[in-house]
Protein backbone atom coordinates (compact mmCIF):
# COMPACT_ATOMS: atom_id res chain seq x y z
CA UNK A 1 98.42 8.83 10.83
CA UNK A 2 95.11 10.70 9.82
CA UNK A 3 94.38 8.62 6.52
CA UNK A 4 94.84 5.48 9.36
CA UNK A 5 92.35 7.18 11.53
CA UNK A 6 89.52 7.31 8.87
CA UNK A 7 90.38 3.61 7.39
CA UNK A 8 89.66 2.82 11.27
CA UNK A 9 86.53 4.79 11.43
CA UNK A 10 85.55 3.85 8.20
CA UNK A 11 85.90 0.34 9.15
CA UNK A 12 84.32 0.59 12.48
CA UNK A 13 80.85 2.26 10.54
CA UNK A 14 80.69 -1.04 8.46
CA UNK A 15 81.09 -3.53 11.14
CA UNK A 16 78.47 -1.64 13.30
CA UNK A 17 76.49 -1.87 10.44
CA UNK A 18 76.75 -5.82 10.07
CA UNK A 19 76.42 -5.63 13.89
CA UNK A 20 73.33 -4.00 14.23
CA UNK A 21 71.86 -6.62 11.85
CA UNK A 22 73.03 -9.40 13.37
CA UNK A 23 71.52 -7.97 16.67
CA UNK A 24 67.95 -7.36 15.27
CA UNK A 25 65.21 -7.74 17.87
CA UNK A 26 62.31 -10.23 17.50
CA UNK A 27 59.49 -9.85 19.27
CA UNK A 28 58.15 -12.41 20.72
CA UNK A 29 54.45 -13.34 20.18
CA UNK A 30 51.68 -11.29 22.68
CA UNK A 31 50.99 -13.57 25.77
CA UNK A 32 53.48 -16.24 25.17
CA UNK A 33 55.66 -17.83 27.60
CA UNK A 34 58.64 -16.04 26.18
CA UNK A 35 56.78 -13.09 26.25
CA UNK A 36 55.55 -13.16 29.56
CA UNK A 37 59.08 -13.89 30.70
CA UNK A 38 60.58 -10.61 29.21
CA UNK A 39 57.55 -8.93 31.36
CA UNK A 40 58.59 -10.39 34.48
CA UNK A 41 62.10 -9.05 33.89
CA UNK A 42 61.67 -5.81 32.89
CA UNK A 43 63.95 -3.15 32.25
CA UNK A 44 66.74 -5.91 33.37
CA UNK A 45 67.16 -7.74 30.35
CA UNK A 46 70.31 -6.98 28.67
CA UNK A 47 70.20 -4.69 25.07
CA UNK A 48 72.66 -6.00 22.81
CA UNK A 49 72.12 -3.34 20.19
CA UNK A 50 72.31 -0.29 22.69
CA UNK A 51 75.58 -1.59 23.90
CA UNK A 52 77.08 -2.42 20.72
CA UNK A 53 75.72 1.06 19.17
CA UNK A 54 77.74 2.97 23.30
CA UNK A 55 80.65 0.92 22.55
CA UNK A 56 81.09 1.66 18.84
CA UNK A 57 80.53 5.53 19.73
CA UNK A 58 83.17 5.24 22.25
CA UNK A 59 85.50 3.59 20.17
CA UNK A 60 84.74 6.27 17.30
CA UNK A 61 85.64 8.94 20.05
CA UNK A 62 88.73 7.81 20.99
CA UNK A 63 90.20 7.56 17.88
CA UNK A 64 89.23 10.73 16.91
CA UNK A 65 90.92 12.12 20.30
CA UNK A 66 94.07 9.51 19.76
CA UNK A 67 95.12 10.80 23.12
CA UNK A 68 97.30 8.10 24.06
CA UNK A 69 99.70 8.59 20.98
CA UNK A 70 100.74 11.69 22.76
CA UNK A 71 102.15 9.85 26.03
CA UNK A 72 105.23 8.70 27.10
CA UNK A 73 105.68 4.40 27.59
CA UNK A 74 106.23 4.94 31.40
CA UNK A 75 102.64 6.91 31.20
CA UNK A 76 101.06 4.44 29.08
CA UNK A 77 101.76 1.77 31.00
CA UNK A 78 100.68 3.10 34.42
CA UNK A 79 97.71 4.23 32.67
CA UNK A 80 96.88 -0.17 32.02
CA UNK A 81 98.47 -1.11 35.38
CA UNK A 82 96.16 1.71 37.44
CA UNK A 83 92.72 0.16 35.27
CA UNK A 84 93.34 -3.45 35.83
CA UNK A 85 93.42 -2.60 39.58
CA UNK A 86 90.66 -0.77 39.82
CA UNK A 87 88.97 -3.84 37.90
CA UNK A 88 89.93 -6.12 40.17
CA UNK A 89 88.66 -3.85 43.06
CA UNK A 90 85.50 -3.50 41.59
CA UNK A 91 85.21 -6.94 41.70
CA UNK A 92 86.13 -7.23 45.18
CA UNK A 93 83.62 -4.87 46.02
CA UNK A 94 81.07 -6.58 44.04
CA UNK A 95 81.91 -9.76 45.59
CA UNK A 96 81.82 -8.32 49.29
CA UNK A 97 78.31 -7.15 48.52
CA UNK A 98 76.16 -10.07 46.81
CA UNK A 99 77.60 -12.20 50.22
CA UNK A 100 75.81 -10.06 52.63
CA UNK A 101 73.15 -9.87 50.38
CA UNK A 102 72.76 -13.95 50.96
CA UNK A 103 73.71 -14.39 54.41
CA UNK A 104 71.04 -15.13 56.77
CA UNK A 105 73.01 -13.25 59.56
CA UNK A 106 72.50 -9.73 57.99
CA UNK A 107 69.32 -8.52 58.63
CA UNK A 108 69.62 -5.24 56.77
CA UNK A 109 72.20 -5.87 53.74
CA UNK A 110 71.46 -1.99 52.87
CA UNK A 111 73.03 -0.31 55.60
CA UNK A 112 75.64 -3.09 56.19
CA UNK A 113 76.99 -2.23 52.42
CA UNK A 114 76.52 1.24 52.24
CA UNK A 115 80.15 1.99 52.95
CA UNK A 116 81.06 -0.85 50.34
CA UNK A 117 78.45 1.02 47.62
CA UNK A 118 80.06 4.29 48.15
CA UNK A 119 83.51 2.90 48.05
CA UNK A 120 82.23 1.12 44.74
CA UNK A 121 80.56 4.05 42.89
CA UNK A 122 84.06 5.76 43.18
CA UNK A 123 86.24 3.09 42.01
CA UNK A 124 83.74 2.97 38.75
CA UNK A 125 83.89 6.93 38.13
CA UNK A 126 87.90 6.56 38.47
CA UNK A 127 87.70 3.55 35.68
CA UNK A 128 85.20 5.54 33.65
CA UNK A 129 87.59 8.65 33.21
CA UNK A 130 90.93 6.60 31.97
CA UNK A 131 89.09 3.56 30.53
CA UNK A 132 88.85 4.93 26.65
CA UNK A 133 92.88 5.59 26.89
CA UNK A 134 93.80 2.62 28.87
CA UNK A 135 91.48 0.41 25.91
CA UNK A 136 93.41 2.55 23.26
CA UNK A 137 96.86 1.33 24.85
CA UNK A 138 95.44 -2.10 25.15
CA UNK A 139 94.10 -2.08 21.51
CA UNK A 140 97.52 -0.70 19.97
CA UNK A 141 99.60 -3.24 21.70
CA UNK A 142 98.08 -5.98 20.39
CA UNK A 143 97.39 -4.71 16.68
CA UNK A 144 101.50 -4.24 17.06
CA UNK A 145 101.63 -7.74 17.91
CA UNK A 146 98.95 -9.28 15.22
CA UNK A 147 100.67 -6.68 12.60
CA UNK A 148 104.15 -8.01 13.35
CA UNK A 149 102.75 -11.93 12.58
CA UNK A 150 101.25 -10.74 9.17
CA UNK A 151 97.54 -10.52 10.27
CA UNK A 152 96.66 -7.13 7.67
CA UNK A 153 94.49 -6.15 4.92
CA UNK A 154 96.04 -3.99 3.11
CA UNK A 155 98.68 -2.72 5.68
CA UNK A 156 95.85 -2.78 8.56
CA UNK A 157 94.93 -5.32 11.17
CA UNK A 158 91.93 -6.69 9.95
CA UNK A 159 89.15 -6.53 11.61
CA UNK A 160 90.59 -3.41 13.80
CA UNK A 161 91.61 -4.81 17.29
CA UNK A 162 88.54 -3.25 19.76
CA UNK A 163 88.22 -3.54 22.68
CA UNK A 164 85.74 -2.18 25.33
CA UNK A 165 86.51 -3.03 29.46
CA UNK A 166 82.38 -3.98 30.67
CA UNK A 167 80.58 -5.84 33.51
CA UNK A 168 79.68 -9.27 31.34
CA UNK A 169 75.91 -9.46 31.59
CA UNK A 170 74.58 -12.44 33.60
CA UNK A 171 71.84 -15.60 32.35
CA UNK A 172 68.29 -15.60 33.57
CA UNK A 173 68.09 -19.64 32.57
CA UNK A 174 64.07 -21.10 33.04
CA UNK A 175 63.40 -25.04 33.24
CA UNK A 176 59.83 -26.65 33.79
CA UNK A 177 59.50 -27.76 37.08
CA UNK A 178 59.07 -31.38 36.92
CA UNK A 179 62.15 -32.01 34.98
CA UNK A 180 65.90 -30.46 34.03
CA UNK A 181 65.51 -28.59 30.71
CA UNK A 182 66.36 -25.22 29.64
CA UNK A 183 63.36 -23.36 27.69
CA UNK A 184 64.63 -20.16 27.87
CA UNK A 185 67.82 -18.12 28.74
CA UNK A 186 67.99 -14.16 28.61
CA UNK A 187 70.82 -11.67 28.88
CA UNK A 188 70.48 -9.79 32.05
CA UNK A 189 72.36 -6.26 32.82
CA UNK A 190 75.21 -6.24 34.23
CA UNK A 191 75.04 -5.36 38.07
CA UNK A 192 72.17 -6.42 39.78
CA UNK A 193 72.34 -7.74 43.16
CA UNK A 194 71.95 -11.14 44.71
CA UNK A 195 68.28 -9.28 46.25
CA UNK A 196 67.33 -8.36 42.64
CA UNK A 197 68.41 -11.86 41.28
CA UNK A 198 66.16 -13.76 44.38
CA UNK A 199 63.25 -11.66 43.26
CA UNK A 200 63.24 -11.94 39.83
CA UNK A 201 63.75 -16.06 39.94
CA UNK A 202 60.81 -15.62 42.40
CA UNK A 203 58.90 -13.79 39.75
CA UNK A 204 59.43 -16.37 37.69
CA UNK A 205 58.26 -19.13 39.98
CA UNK A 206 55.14 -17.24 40.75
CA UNK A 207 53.83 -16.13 37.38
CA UNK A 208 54.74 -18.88 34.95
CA UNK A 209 55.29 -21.77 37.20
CA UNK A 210 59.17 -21.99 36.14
CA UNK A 211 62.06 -22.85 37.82
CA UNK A 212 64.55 -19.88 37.51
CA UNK A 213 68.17 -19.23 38.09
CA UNK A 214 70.16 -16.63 37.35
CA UNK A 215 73.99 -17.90 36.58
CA UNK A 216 76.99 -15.51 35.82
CA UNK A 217 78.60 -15.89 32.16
CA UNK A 218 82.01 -16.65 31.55
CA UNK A 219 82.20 -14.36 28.38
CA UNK A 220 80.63 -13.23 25.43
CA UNK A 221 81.48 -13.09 21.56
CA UNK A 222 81.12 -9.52 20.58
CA UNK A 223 82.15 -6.62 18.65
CA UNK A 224 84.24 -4.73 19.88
CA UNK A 225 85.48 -7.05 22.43
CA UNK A 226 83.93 -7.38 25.75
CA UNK A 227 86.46 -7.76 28.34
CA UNK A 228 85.54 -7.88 31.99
């Protein structure tokens, strides 16, 4: 079990190695449009080299704790049942919100959701305490499976099944105005509100004369796995 462990960890430091290269930021140049568009947006755009270094530290961390080893099936599965609920709550929540956001009838979307933000902050700090157990079931189920249909290096599931439960980021997608054409499309963080979209399309509109929208993403090809 412990010479397991450090194949895992070992494993994990190489492919968040390769991962951090792939992920290298360019710059873009001073004053371009490109540039200009990442000042418009701020502190919103989505980091995929913080979140793959969090996620790999997370994973690291949980195998060193290998908690869920310790717990009986009936546990183990409550443990997955209880997360995916709270998921799917959270995405109620979310859902509830952004519409009175957008409807013309709600004058003050604040106040009107502040029950529905409180509610929402809780559900996410009850996730955030069983998530790194309930993604260590998750992950051990289906190595079991992949091991059982001969997917292993060396007596391991290769690369090591990871997973880490995330908001998927959303797509700030810019298109001259005069014609349909994407220029540009950025990563944007996870969580912002219809408001916060509306302003920063406006943003757009106003300081480089592009037509802005900001679309939700199906998913995303990462390392350890992003699942919503």
């Amino acid at each position: 079990m412990i010479w397991h462990r450090i194949k895992t960890i070992i494993a994990l430091l190489l492919l968040g190695v390769m991962g951090l290269l792939l992920f290298t930021y360019e710059w873009p140049a001073f004053g371009s449009e490109k540039y200009q568009l990442q000042a418009a947006i701020g502190s919103n755009q989505f980091d995929f080299a913080i979140w793959e270094v969090e996620a790999f530290a997370a994973k690291a961390e949980a195998i060193l704790a290998n908690g869920q080893s310790y717990l009986p099936e009936e546990t183990r599965r409550e443990i997955v049942l209880h997360s995916m609920e709270l998921v799917r709550e959270i995405q109620r929540l979310e859902s509830e919100i952004n519409r009175a956001y957008v409807d013309p009838d709600v004058t003050d979307p604040d106040s009107a959701t502040a029950e529905l933000q409180a509610e929402l902050t809780q559900k996410r700090q009850s996730l955030k305490r069983i998530q790194p157990v309930s993604e260590a079931i998750l992950q051990d189920q289906v190595a079991t499976v992949l091991a059982d249909e001969g997917f292993t290096l060396l007596g391991e599931t290769w690369p090591p099944v990871m997973v880490h439960m995330t908001p998927v980021p959303s797509l700030l997608v810019t298109s001259p105005r005069d014609r349909i054409e994407r220029t540009h499309a950025l990563t944007l963080v996870p969580g912002l509100s219809a408001r916060e979209k509306d302003e920063m399309e406006t943003a757009v509109l106003d300081n480089l004369d592009l037509s802005a929208l900001v679309v939700p993403l199906g998913g995303l090809a990462t390392y350890p796995a992003m699942v919503q």
